[in-house]
PDB file of N, CA and C in Angstrom:
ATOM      1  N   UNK A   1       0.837  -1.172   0.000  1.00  0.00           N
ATOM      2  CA  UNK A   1       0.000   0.000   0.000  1.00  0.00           C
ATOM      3  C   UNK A   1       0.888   1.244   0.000  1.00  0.00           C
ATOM      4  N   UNK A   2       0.293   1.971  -0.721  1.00  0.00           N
ATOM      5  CA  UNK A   2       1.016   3.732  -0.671  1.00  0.00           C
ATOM      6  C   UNK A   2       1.315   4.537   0.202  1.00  0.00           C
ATOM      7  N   UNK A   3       2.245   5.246   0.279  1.00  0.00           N
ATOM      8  CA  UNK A   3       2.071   6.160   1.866  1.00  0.00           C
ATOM      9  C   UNK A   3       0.940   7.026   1.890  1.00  0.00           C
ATOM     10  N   UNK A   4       0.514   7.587   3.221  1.00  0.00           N
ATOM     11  CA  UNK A   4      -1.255   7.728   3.348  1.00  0.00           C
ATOM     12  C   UNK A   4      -1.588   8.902   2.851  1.00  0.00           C
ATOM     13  N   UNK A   5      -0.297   9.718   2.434  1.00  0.00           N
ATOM     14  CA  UNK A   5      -0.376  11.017   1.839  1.00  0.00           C
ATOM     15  C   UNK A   5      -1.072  10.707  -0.023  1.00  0.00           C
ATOM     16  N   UNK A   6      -0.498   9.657  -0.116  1.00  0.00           N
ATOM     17  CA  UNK A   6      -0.648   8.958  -1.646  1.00  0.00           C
ATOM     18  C   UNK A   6      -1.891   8.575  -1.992  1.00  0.00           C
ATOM     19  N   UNK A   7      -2.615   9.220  -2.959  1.00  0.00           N
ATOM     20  CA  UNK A   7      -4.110   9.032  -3.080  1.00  0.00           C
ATOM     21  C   UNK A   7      -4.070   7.466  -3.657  1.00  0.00           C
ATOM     22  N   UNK A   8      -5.160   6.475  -3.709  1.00  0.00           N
ATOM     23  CA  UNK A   8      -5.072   5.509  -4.222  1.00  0.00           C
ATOM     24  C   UNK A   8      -6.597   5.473  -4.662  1.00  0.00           C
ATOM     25  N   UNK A   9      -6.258   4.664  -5.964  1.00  0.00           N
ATOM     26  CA  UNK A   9      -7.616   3.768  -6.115  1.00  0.00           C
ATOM     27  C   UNK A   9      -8.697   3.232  -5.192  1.00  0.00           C
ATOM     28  N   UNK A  10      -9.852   3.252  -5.757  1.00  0.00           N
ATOM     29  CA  UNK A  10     -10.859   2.993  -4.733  1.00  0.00           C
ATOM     30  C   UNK A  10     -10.874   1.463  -4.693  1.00  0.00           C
ATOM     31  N   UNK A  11     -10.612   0.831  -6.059  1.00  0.00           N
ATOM     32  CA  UNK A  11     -10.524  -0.670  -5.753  1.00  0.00           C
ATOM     33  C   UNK A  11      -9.535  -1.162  -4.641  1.00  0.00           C
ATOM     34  N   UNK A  12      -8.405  -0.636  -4.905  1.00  0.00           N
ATOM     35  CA  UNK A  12      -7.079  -0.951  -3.859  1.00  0.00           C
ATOM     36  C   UNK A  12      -7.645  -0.851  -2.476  1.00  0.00           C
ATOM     37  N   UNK A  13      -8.133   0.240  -2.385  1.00  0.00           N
ATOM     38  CA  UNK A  13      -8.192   0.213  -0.777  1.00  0.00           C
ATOM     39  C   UNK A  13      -9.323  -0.754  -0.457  1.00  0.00           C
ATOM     40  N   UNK A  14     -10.393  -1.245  -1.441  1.00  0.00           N
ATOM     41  CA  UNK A  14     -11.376  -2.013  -0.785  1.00  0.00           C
ATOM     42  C   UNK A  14     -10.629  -3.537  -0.523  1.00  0.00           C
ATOM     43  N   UNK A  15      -9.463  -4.037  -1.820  1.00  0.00           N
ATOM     44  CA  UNK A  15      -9.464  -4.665  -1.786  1.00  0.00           C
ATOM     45  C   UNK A  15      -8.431  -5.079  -0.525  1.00  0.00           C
ATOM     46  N   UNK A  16      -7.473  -3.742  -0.158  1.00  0.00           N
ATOM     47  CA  UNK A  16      -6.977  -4.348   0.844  1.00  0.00           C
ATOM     48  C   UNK A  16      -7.563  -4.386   2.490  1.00  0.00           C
ATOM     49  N   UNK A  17      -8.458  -3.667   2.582  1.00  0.00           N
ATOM     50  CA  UNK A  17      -9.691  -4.159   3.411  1.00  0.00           C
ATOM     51  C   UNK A  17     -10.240  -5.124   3.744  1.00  0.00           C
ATOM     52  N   UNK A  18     -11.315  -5.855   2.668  1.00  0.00           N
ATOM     53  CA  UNK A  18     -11.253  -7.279   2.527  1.00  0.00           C
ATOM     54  C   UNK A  18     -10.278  -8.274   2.709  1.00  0.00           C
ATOM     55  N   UNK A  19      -8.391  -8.036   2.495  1.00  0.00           N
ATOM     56  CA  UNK A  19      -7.654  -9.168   2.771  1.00  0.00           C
ATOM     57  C   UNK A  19      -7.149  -8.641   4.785  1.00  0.00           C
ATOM     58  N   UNK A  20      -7.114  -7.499   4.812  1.00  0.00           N
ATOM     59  CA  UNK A  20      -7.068  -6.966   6.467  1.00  0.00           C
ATOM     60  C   UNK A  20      -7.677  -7.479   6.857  1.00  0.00           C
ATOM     61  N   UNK A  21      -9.273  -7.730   6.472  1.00  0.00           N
ATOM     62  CA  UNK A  21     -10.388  -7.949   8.421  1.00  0.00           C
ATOM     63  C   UNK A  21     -10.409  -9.071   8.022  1.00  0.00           C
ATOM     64  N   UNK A  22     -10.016 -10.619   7.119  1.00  0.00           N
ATOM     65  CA  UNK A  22      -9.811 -11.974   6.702  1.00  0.00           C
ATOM     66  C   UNK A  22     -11.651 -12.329   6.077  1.00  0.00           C
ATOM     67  N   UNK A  23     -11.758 -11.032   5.510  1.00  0.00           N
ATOM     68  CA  UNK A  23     -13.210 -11.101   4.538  1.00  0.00           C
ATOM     69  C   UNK A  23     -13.133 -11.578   3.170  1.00  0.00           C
ATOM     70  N   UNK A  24     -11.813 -12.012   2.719  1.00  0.00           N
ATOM     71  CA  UNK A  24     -11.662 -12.595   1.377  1.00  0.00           C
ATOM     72  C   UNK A  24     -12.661 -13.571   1.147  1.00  0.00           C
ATOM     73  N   UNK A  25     -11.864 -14.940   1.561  1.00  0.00           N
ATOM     74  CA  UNK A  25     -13.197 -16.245   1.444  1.00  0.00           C
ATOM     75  C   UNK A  25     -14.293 -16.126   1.314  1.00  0.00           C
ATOM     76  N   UNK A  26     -14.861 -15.032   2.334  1.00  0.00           N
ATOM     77  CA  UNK A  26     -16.198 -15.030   1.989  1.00  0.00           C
ATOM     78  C   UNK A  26     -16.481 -14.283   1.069  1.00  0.00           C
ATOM     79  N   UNK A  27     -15.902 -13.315   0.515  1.00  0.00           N
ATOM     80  CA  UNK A  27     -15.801 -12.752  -0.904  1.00  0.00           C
ATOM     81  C   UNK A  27     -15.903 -13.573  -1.954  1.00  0.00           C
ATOM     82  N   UNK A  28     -15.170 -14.132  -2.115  1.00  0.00           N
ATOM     83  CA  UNK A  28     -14.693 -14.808  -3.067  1.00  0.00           C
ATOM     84  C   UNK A  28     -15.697 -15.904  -3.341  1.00  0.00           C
ATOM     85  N   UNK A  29     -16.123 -16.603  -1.962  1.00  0.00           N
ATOM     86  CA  UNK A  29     -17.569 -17.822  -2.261  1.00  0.00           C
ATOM     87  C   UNK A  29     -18.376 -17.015  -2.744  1.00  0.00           C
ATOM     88  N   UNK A  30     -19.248 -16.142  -2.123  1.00  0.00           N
ATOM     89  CA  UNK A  30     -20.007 -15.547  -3.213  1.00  0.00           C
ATOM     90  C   UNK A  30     -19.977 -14.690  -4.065  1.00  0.00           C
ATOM     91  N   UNK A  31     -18.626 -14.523  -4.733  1.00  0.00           N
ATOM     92  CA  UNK A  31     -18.451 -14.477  -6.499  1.00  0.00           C
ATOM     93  C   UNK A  31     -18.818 -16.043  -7.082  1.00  0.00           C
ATOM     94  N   UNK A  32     -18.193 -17.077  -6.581  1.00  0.00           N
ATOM     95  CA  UNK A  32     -18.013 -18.544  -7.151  1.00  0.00           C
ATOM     96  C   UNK A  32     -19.830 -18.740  -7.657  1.00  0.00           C
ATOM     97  N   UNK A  33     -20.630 -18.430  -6.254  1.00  0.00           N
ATOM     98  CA  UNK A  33     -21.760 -19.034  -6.097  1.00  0.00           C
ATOM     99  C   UNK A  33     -22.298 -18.016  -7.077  1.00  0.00           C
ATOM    100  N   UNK A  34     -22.341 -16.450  -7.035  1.00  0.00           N
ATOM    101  CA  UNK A  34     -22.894 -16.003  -8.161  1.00  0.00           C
ATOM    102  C   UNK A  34     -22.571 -15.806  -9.369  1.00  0.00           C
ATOM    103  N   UNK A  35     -21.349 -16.725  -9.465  1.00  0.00           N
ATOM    104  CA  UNK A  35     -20.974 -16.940 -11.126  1.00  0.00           C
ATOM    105  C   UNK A  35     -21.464 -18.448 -11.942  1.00  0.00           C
ATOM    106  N   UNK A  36     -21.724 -19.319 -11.017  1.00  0.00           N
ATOM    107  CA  UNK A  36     -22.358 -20.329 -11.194  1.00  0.00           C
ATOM    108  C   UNK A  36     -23.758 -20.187 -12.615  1.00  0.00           C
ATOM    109  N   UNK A  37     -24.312 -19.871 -12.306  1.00  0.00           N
ATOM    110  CA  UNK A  37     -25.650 -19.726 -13.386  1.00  0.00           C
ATOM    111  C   UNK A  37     -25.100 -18.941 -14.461  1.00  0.00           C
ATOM    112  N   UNK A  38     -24.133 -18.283 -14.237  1.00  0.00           N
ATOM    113  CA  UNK A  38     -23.164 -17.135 -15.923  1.00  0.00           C
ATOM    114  C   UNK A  38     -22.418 -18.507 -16.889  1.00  0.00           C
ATOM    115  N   UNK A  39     -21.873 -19.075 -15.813  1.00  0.00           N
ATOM    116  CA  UNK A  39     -20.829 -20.260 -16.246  1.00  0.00           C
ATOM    117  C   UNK A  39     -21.589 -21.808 -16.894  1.00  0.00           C
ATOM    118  N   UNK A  40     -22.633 -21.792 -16.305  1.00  0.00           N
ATOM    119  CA  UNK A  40     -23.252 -23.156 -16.120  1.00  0.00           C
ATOM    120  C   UNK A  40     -24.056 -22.856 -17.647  1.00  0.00           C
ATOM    121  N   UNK A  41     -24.634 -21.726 -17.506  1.00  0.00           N
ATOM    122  CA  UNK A  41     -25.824 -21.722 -18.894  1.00  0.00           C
ATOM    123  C   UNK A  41     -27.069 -21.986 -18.591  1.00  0.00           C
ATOM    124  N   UNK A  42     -27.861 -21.401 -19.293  1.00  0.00           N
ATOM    125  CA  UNK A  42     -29.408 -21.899 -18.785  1.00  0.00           C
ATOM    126  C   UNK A  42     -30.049 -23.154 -18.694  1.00  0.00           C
ATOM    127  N   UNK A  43     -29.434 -24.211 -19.488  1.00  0.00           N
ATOM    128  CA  UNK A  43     -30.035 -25.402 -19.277  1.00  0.00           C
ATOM    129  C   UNK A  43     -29.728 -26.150 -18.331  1.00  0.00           C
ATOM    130  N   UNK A  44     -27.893 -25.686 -18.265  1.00  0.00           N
ATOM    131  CA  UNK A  44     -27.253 -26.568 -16.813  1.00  0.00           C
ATOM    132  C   UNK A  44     -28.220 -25.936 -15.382  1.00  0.00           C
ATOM    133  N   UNK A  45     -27.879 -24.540 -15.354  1.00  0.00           N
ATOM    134  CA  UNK A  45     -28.705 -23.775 -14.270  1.00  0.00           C
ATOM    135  C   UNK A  45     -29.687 -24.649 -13.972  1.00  0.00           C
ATOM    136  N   UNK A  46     -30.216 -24.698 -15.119  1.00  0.00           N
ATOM    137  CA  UNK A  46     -32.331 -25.528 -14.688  1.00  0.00           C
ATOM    138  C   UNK A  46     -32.144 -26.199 -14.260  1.00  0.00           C
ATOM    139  N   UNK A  47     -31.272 -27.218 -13.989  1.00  0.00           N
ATOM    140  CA  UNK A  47     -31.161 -28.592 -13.393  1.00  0.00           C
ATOM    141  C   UNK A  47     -30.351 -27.932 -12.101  1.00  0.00           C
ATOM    142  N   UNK A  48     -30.283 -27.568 -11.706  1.00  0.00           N
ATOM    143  CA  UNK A  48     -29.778 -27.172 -10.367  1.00  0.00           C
ATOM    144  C   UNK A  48     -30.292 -26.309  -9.611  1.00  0.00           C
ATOM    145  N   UNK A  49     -30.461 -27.401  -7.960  1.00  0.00           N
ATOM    146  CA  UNK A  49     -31.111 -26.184  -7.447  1.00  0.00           C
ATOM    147  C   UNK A  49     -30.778 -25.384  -6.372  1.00  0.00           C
ATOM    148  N   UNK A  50     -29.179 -25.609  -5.699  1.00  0.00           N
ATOM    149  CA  UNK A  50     -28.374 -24.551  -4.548  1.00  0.00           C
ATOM    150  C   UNK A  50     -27.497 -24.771  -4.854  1.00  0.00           C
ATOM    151  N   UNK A  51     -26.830 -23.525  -4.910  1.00  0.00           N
ATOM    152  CA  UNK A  51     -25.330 -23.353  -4.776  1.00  0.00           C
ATOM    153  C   UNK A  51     -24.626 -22.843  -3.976  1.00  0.00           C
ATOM    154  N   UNK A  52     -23.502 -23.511  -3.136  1.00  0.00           N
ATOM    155  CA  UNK A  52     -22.709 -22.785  -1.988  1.00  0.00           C
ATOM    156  C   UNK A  52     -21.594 -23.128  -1.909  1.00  0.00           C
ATOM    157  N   UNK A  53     -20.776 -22.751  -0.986  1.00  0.00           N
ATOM    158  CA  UNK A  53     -19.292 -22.943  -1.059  1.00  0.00           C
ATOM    159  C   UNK A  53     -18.692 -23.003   0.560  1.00  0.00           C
ATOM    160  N   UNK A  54     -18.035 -23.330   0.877  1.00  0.00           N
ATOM    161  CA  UNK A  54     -17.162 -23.548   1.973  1.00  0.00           C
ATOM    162  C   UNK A  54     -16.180 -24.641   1.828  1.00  0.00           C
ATOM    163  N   UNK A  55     -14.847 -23.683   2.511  1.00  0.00           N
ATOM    164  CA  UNK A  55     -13.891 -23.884   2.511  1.00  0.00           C
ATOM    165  C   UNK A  55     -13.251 -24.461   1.203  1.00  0.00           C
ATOM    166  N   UNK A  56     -13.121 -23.667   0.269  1.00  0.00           N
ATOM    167  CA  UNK A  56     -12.853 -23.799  -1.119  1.00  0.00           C
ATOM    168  C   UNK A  56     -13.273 -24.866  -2.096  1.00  0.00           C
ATOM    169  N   UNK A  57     -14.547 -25.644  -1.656  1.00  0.00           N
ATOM    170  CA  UNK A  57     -15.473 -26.439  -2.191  1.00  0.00           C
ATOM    171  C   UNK A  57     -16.465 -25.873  -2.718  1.00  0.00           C
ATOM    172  N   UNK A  58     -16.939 -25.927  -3.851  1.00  0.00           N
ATOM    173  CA  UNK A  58     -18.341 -25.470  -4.441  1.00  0.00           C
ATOM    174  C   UNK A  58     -19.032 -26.370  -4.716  1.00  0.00           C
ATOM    175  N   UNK A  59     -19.980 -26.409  -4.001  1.00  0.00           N
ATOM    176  CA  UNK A  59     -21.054 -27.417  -4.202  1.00  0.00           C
ATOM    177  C   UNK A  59     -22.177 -27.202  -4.705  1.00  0.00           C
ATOM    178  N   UNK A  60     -22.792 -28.148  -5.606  1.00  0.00           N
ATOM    179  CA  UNK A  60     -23.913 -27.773  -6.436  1.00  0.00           C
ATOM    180  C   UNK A  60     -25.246 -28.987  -6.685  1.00  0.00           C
ATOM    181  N   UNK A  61     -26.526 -28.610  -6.109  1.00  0.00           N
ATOM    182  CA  UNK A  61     -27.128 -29.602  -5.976  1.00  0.00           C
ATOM    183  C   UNK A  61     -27.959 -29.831  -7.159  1.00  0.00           C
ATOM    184  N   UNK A  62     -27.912 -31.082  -7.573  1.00  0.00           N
ATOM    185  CA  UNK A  62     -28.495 -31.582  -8.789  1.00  0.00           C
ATOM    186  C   UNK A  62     -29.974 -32.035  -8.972  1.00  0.00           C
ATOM    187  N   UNK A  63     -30.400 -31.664  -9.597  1.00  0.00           N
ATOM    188  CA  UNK A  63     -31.622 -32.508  -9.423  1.00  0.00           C
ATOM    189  C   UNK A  63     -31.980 -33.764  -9.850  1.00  0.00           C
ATOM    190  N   UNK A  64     -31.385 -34.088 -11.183  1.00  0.00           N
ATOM    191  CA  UNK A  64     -32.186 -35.262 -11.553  1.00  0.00           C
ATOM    192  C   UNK A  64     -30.006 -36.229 -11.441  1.00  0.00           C
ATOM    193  N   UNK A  65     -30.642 -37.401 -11.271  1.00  0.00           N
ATOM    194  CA  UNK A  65     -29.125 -38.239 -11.012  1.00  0.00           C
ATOM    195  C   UNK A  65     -28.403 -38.284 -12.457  1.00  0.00           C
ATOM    196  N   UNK A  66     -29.033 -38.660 -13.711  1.00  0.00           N
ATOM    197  CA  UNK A  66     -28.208 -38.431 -14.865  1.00  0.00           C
ATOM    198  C   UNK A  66     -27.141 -37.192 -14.853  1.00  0.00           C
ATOM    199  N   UNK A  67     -28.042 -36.299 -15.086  1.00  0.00           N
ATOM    200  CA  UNK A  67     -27.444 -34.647 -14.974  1.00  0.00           C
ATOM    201  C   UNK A  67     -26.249 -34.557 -13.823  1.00  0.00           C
ATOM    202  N   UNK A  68     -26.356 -35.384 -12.557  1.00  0.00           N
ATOM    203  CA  UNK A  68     -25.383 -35.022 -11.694  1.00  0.00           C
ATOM    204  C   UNK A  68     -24.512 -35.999 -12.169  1.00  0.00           C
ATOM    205  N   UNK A  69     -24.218 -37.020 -12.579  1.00  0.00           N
ATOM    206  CA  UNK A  69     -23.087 -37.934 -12.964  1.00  0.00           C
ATOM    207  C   UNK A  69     -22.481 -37.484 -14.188  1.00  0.00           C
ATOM    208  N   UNK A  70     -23.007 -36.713 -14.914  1.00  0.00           N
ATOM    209  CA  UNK A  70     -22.641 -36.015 -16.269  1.00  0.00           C
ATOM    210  C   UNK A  70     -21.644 -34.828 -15.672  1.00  0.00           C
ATOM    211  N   UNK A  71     -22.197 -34.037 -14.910  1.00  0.00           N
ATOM    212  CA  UNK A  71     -21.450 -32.956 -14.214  1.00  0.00           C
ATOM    213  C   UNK A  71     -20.321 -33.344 -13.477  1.00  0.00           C
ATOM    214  N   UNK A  72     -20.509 -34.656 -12.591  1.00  0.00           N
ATOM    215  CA  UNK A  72     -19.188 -35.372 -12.048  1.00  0.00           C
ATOM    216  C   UNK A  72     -18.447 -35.290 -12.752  1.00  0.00           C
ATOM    217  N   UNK A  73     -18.202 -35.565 -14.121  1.00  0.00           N
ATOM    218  CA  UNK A  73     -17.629 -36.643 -14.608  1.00  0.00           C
ATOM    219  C   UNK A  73     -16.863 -35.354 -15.523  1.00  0.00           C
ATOM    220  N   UNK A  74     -16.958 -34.070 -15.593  1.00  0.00           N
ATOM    221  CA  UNK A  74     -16.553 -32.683 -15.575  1.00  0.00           C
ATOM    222  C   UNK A  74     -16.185 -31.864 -14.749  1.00  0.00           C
ATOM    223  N   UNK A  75     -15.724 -32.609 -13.290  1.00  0.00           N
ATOM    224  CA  UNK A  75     -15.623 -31.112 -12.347  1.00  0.00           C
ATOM    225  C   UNK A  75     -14.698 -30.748 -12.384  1.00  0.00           C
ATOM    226  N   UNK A  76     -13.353 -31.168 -13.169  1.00  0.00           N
ATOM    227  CA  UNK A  76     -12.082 -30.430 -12.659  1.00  0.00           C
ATOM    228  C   UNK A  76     -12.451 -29.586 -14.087  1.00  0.00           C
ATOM    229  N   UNK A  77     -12.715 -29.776 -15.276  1.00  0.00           N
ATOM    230  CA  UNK A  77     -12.840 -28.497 -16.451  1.00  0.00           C
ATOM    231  C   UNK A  77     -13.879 -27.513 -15.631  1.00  0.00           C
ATOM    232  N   UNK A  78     -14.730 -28.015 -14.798  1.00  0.00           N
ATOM    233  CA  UNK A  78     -15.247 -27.013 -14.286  1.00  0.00           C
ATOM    234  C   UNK A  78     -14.999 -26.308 -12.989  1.00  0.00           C
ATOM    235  N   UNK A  79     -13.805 -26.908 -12.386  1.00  0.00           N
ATOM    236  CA  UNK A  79     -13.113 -26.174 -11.115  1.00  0.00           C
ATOM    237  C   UNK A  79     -12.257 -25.153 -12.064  1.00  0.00           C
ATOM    238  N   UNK A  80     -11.979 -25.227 -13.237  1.00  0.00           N
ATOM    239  CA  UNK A  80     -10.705 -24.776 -14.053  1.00  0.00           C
ATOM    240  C   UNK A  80     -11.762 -23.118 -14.910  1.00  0.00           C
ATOM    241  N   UNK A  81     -12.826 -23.878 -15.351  1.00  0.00           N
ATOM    242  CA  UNK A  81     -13.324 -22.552 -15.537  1.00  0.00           C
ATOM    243  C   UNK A  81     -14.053 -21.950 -14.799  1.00  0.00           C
ATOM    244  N   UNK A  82     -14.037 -22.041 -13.504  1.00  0.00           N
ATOM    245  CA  UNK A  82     -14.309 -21.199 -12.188  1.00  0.00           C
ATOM    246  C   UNK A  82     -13.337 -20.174 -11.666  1.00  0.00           C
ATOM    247  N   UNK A  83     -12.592 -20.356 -11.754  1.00  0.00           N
ATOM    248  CA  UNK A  83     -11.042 -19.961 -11.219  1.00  0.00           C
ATOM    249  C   UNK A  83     -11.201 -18.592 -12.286  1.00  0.00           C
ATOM    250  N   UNK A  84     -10.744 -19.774 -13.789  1.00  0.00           N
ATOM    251  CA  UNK A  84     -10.391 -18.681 -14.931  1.00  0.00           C
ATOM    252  C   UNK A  84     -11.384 -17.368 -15.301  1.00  0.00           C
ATOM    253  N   UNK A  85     -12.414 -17.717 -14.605  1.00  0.00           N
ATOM    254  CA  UNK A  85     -13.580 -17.008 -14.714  1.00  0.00           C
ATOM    255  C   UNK A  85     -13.823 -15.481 -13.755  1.00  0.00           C
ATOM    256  N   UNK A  86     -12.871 -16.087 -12.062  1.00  0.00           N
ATOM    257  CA  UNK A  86     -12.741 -15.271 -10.831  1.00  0.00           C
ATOM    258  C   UNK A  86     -11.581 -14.566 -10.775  1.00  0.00           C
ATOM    259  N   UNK A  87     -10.655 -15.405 -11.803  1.00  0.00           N
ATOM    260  CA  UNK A  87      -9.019 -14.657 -12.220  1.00  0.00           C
ATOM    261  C   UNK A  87      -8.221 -15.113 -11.040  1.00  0.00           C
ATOM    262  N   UNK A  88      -8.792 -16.059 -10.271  1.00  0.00           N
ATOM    263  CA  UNK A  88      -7.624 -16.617  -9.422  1.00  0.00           C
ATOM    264  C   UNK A  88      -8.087 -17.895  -9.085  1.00  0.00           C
ATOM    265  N   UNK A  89      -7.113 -18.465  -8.060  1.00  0.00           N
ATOM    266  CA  UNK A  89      -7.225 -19.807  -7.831  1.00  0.00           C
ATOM    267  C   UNK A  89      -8.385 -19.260  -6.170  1.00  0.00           C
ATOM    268  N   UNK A  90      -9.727 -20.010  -6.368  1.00  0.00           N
ATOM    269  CA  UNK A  90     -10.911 -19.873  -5.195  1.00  0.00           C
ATOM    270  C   UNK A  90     -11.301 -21.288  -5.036  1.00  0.00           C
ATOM    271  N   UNK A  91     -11.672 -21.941  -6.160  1.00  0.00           N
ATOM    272  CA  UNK A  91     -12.270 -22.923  -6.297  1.00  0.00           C
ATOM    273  C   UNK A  91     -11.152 -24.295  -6.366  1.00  0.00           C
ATOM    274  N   UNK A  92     -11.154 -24.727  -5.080  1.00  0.00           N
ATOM    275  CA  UNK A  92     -10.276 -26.173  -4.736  1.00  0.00           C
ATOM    276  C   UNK A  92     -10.814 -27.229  -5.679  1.00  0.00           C
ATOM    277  N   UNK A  93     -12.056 -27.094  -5.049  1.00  0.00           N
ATOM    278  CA  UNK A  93     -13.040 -28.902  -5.890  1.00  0.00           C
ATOM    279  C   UNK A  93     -14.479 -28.201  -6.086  1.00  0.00           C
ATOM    280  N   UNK A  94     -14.729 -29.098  -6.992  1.00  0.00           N
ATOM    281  CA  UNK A  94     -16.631 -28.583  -6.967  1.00  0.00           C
ATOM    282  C   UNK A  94     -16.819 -30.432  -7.480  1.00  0.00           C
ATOM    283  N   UNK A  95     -17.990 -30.324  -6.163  1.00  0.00           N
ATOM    284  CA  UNK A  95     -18.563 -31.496  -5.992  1.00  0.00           C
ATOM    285  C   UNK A  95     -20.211 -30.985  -6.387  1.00  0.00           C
ATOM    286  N   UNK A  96     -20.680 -32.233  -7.038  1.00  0.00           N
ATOM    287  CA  UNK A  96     -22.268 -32.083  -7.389  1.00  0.00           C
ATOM    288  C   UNK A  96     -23.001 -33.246  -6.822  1.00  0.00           C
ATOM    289  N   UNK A  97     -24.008 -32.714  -5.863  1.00  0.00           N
ATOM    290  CA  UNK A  97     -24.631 -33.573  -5.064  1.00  0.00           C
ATOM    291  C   UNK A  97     -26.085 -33.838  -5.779  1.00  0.00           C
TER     292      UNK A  97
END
C-alpha cells in the first residue's frame, strides 16, 4: 500500500480491506456461487437447485441423477473454468450432489 499522503484507487483500498479484516473467502464464495448460473448456462442452471461454497469447495445440488453424474464426470474443467472465470485460484473442488 502507498504512503497515506498517496491518493489511491478505490478498488485498492477495498481490496486491501477485505484481505485486512480476513473477509476474502467469503468474498470470493459468493463471487463462485454467483458466477455459477453465468458459467453453467441456462439449461445446466435448470437442473440445479443450490449453490454454496465452503472452505474452497463449491457445491452444487443436482436434481435429476443423470445430470449429476454427467457434471461429475466434468468437475475439474469445471473447477478450471471457475477460477479462470474469478481470475484466481478460489475454487479447490466442486462437488455435485
Amino acid at each position: 500500500m502507498a504512503s497515506k499522503n498517496q491518493p489511491q484507487p478505490l478498488g485498492a483500498v477495498l481490496s486491501d480491506l477485505v484481505d485486512r479484516y480476513g473477509y476474502r473467502e467469503r468474498f470470493d464464495a459468493a463471487r463462485a456461487v454467483e458466477a455459477w448460473p453465468i458459467l453453467a448456462g441456462e439449461a445446466i442452471a435448470g437442473v440445479t437447485e443450490q449453490v454454496w461454497m465452503r472452505h474452497g469447495t463449491l457445491y452444487v445440488k443436482v436434481r435429476s441423477a443423470p445430470w449429476r453424474q454427467q457434471l461429475q464426470f466434468q468437475r475439474d474443467a469445471w473447477r478450471v473454468r471457475m477460477n479462470e472465470h474469478l481470475g484466481r485460484e478460489v475454487v479447490d473442488e466442486v462437488l455435485f450432489r
